[in-house]
N, C-alpha and C. Protein backbone atom coordinates (compact mmCIF):
# COMPACT_ATOMS: atom_id res chain seq x y z
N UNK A 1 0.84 -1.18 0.00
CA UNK A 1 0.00 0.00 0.00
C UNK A 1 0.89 1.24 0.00
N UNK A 2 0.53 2.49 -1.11
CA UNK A 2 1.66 3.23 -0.66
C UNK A 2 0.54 4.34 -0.51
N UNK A 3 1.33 5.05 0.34
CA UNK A 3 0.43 6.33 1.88
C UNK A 3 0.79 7.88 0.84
N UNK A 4 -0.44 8.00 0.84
CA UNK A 4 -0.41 9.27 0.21
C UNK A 4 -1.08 10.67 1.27
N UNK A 5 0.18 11.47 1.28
CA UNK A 5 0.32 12.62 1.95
C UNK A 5 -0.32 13.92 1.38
N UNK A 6 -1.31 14.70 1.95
CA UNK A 6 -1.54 16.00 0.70
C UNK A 6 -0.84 16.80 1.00
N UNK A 7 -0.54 17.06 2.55
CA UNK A 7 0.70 18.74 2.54
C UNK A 7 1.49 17.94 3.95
N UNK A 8 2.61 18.97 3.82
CA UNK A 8 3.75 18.58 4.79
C UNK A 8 3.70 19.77 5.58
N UNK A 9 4.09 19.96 6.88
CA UNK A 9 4.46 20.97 7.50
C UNK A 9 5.44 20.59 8.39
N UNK A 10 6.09 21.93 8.91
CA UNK A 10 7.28 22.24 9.57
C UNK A 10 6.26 23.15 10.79
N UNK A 11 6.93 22.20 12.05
CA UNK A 11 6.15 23.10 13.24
C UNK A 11 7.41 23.30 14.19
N UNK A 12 7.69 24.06 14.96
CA UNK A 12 8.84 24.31 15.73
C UNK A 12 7.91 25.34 17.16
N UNK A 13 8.21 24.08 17.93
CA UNK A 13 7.32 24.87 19.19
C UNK A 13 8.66 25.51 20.32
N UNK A 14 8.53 26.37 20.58
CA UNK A 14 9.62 27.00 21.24
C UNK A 14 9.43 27.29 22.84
N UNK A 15 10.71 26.90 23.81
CA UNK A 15 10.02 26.73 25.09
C UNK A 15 9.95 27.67 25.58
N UNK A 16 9.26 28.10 26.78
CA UNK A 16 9.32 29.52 27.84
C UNK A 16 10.19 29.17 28.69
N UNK A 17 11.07 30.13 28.86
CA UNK A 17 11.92 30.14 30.22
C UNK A 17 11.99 29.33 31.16
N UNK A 18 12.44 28.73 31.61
CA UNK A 18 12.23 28.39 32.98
C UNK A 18 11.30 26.93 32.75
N UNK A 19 11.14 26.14 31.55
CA UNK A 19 10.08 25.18 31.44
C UNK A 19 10.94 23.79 31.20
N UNK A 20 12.12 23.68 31.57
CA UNK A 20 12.61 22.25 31.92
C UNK A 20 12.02 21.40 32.77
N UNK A 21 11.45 21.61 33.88
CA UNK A 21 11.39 20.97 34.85
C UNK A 21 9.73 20.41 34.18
N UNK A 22 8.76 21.50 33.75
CA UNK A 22 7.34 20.84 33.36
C UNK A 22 7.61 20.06 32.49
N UNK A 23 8.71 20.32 31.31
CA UNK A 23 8.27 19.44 29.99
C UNK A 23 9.13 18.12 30.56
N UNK A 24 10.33 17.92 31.95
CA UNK A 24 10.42 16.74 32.00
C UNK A 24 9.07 16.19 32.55
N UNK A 25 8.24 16.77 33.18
CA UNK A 25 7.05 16.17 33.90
C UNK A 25 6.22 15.76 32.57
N UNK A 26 6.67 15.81 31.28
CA UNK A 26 5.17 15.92 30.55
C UNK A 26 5.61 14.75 29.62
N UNK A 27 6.91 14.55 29.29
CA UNK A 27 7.79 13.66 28.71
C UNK A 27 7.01 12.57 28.21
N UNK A 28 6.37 11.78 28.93
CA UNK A 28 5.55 10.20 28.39
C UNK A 28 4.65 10.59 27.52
N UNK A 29 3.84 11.88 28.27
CA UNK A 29 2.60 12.47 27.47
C UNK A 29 2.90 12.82 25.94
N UNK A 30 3.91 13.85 25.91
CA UNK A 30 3.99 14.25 24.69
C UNK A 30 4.65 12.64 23.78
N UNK A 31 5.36 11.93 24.45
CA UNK A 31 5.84 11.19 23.41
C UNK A 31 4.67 10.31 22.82
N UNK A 32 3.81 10.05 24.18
CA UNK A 32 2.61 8.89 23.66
C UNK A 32 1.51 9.87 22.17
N UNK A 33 1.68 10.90 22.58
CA UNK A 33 1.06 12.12 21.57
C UNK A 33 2.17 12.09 19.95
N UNK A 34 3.15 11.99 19.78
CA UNK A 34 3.65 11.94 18.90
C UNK A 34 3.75 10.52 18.33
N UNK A 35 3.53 9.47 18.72
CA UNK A 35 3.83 8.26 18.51
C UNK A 35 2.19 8.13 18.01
N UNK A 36 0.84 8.94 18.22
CA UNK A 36 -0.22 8.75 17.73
C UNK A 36 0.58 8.94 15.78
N UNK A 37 1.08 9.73 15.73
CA UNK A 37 1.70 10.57 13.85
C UNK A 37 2.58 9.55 13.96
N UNK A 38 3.21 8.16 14.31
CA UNK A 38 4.32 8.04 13.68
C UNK A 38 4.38 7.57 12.36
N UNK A 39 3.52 7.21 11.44
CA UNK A 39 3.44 7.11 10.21
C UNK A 39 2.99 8.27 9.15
N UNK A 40 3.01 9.30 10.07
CA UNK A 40 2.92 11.04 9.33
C UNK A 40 4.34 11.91 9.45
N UNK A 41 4.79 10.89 10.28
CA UNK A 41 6.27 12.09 11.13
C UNK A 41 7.21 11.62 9.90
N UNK A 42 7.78 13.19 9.39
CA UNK A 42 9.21 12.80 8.32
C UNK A 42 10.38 13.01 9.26
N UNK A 43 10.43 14.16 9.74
CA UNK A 43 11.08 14.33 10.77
C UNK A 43 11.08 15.00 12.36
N UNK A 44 11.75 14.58 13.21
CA UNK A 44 11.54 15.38 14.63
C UNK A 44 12.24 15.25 15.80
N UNK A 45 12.19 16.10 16.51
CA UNK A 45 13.52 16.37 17.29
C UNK A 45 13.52 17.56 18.04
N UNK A 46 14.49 17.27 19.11
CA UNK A 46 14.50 18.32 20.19
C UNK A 46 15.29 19.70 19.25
N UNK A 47 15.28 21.15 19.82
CA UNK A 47 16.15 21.98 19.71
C UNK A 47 16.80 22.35 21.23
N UNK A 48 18.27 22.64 20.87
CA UNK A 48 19.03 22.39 22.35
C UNK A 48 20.28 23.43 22.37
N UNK A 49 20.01 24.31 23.46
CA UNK A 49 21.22 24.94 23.83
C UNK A 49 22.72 23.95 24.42
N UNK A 50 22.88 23.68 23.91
CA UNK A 50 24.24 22.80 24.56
C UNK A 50 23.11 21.37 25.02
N UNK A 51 22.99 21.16 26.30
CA UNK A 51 22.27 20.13 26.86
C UNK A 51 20.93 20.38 27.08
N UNK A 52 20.49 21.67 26.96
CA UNK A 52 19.21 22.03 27.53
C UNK A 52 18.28 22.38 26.35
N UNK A 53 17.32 21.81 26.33
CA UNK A 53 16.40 21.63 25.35
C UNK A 53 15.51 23.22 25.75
N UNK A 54 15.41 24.02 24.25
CA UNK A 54 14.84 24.77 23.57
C UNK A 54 13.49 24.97 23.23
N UNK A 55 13.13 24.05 22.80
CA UNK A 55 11.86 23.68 21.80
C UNK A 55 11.88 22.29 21.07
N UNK A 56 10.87 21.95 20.26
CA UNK A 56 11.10 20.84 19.46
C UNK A 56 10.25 21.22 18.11
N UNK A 57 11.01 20.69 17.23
CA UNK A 57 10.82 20.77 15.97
C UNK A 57 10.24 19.25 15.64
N UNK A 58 9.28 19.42 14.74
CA UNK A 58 8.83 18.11 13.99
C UNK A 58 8.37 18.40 12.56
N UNK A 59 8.29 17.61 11.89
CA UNK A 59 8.08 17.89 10.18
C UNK A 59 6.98 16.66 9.50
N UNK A 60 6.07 16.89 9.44
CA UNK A 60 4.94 15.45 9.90
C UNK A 60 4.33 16.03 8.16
N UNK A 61 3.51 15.05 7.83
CA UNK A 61 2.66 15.10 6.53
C UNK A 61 1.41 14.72 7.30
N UNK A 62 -0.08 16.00 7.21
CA UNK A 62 -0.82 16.07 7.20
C UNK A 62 -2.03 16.42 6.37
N UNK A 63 -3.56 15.87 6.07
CA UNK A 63 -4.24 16.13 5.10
C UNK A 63 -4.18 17.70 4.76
N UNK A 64 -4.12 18.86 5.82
CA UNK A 64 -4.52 19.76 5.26
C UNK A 64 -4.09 20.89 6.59
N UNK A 65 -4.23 22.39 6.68
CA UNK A 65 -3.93 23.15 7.31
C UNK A 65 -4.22 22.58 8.85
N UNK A 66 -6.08 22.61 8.50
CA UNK A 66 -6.72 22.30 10.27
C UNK A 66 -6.10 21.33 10.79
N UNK A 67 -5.56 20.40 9.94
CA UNK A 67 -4.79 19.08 10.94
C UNK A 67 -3.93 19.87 11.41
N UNK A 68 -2.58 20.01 10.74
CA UNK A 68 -1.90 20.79 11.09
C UNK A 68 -1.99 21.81 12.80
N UNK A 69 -3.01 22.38 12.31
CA UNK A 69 -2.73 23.52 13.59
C UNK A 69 -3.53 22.61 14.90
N UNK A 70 -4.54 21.51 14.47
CA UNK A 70 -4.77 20.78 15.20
C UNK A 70 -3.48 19.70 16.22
N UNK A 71 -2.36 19.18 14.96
CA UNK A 71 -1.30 19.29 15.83
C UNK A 71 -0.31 19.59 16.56
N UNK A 72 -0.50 20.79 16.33
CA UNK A 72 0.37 22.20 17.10
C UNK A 72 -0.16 21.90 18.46
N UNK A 73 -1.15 22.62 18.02
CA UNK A 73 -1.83 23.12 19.28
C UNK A 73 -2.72 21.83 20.72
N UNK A 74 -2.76 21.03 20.00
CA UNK A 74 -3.57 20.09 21.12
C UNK A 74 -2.12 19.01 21.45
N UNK A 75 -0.78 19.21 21.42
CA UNK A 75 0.35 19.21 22.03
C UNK A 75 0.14 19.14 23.16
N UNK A 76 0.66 18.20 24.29
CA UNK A 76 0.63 17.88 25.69
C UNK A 76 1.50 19.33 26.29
N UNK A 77 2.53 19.64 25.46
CA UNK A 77 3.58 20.59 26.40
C UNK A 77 3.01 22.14 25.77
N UNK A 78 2.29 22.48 24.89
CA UNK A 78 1.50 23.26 24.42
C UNK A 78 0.19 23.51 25.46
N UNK A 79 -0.43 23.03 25.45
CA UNK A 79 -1.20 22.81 26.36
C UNK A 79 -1.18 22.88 27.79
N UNK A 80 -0.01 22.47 28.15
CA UNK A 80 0.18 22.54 29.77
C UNK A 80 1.18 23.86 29.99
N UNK A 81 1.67 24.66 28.92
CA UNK A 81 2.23 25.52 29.08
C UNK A 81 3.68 25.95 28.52
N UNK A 82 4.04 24.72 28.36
CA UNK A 82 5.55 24.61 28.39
C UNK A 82 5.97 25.90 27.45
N UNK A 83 5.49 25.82 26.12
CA UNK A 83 6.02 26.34 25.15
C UNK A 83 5.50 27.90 24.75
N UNK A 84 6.29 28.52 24.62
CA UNK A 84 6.15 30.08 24.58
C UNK A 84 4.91 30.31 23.09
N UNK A 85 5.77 29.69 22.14
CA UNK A 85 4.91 30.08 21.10
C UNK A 85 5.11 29.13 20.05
N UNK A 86 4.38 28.89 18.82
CA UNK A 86 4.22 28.36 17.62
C UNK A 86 4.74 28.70 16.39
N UNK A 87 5.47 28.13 15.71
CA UNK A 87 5.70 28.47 14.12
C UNK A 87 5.16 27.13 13.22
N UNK A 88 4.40 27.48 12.62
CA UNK A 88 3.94 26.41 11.93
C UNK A 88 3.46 27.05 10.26
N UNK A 89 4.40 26.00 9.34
CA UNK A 89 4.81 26.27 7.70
C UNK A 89 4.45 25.02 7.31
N UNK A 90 3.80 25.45 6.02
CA UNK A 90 3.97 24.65 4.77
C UNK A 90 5.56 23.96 4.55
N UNK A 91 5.94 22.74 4.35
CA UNK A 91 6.89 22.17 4.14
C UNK A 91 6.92 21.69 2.74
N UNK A 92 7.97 21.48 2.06
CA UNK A 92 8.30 20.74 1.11
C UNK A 92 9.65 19.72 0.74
N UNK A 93 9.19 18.39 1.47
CA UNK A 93 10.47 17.41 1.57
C UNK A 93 11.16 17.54 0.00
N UNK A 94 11.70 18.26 -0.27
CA UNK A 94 12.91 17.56 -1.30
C UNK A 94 13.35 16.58 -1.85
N UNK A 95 14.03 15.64 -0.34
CA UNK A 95 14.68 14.85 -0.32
C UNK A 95 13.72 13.49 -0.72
N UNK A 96 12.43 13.64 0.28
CA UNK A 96 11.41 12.19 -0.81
C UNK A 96 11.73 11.47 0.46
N UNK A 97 12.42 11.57 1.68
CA UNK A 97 12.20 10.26 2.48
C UNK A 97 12.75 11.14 4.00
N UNK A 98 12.14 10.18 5.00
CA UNK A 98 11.86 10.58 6.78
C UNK A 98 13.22 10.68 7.02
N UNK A 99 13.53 11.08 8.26
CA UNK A 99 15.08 11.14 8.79
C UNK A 99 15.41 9.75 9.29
N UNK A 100 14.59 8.81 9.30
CA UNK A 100 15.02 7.10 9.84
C UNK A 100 15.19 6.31 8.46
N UNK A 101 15.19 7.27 7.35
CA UNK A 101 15.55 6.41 5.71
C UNK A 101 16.88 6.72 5.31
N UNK A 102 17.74 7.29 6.80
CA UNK A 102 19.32 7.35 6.45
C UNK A 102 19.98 6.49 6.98
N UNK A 103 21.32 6.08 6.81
CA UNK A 103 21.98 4.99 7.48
C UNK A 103 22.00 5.86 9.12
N UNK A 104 22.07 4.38 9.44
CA UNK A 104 21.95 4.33 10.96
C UNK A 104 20.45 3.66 11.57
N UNK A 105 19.13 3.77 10.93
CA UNK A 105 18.07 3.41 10.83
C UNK A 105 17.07 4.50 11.88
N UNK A 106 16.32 3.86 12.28
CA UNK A 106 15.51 4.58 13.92
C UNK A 106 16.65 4.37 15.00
N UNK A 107 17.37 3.80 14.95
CA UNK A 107 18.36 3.61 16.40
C UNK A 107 19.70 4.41 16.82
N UNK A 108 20.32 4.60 15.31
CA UNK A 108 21.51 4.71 15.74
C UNK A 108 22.02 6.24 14.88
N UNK A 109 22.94 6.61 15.15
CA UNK A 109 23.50 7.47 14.81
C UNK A 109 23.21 8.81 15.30
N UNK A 110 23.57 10.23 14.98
CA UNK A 110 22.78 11.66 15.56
C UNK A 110 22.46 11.86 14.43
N UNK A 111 21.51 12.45 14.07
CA UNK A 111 20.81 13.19 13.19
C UNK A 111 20.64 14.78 12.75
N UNK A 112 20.95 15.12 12.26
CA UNK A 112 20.94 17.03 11.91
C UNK A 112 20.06 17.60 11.11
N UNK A 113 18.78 18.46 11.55
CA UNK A 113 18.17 18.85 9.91
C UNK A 113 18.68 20.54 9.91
N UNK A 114 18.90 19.92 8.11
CA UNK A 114 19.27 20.98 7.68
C UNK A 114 18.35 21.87 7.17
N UNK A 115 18.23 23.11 6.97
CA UNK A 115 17.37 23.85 6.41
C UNK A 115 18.25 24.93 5.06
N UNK A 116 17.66 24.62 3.98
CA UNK A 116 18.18 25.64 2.79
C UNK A 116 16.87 26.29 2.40
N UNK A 117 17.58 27.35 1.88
CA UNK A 117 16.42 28.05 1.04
C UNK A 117 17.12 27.75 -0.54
N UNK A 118 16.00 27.47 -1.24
CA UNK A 118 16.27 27.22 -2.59
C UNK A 118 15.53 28.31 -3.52
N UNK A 119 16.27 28.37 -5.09
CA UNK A 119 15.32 28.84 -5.85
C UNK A 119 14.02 28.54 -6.30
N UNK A 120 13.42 29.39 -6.65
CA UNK A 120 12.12 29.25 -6.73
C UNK A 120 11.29 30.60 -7.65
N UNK A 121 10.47 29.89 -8.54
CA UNK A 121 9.34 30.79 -8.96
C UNK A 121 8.35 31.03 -8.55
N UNK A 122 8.41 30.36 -7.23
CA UNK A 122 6.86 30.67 -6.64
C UNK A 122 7.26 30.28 -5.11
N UNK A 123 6.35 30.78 -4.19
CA UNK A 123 6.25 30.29 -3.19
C UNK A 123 6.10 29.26 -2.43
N UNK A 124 6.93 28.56 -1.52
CA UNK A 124 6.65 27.45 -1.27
C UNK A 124 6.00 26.98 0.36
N UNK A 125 6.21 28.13 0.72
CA UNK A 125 5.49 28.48 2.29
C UNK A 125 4.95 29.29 2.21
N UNK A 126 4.23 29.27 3.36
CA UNK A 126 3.49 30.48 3.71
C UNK A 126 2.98 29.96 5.36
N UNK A 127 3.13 31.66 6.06
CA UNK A 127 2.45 30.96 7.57
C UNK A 127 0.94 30.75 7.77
N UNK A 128 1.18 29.51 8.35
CA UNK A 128 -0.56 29.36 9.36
C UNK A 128 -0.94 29.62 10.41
N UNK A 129 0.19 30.07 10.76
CA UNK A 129 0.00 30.39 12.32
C UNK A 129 0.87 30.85 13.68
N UNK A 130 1.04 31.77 13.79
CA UNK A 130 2.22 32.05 14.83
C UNK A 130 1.61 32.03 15.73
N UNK A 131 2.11 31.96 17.14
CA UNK A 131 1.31 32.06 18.23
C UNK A 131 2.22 32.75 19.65
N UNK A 132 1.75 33.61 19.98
CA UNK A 132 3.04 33.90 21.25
C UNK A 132 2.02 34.57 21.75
């Protein structure tokens, strides 16, 4: 069966100050919440000052905007506070495959996403939603 995606987005939830200690309290929650997308998730991952986690970025294929901001926002660490605010974009994978379709598999290795801006005749984002 092959899984057909209509839009991709890029969400990057960013933390508030001082919110280590809730989002370790929230940890199972949000993961059992992301593991609902794991056959939508291309990519995802913490953002981290040295050791101390930032925000988290994820890059998921959803039918359409409302999913989308539906998964922003009904976020366990969203919800309970953790995170200051929302960026959530239209994505466009390039590359054609998830960050676990590189060597190393789901287990092993570190992982880096990169972000380029490419040429273009047209637009390929646009925002849905900021939130602060």
């Amino acid at each position: 069966m092959v899984k057909t995606v209509a839009v991709e987005f890029f969400c990057y939830h960013r933390d508030r100050p001082g919110s280590v200690t809730p989002r370790g309290e929230l940890l199972e929650q949000h993961w059992s919440y992301m593991d609902r997308y794991e056959a939508e998730m291309i990519a995802r991952g913490p953002a981290l000052a040295g050791d101390t986690p930032t925000g988290s970025v994820h890059i998921v294929g959803l039918p359409d905007p409302a999913a989308a901001r539906a998964f922003a926002f009904d976020e366990p660490n969203y919800q309970a506070g953790v995170y200051r605010d929302v960026l959530l974009r239209r994505w466009r994978n390039l590359l054609g495959r998830t960050m676990w379709d590189f060597p190393g598999g789901r287990a092993g290795g570190n992982r880096y996403l990169v972000l380029g801006l490419g040429a273009s005749t047209r637009s390929v984002g646009m925002p849905l939603n900021v939130h602060t």
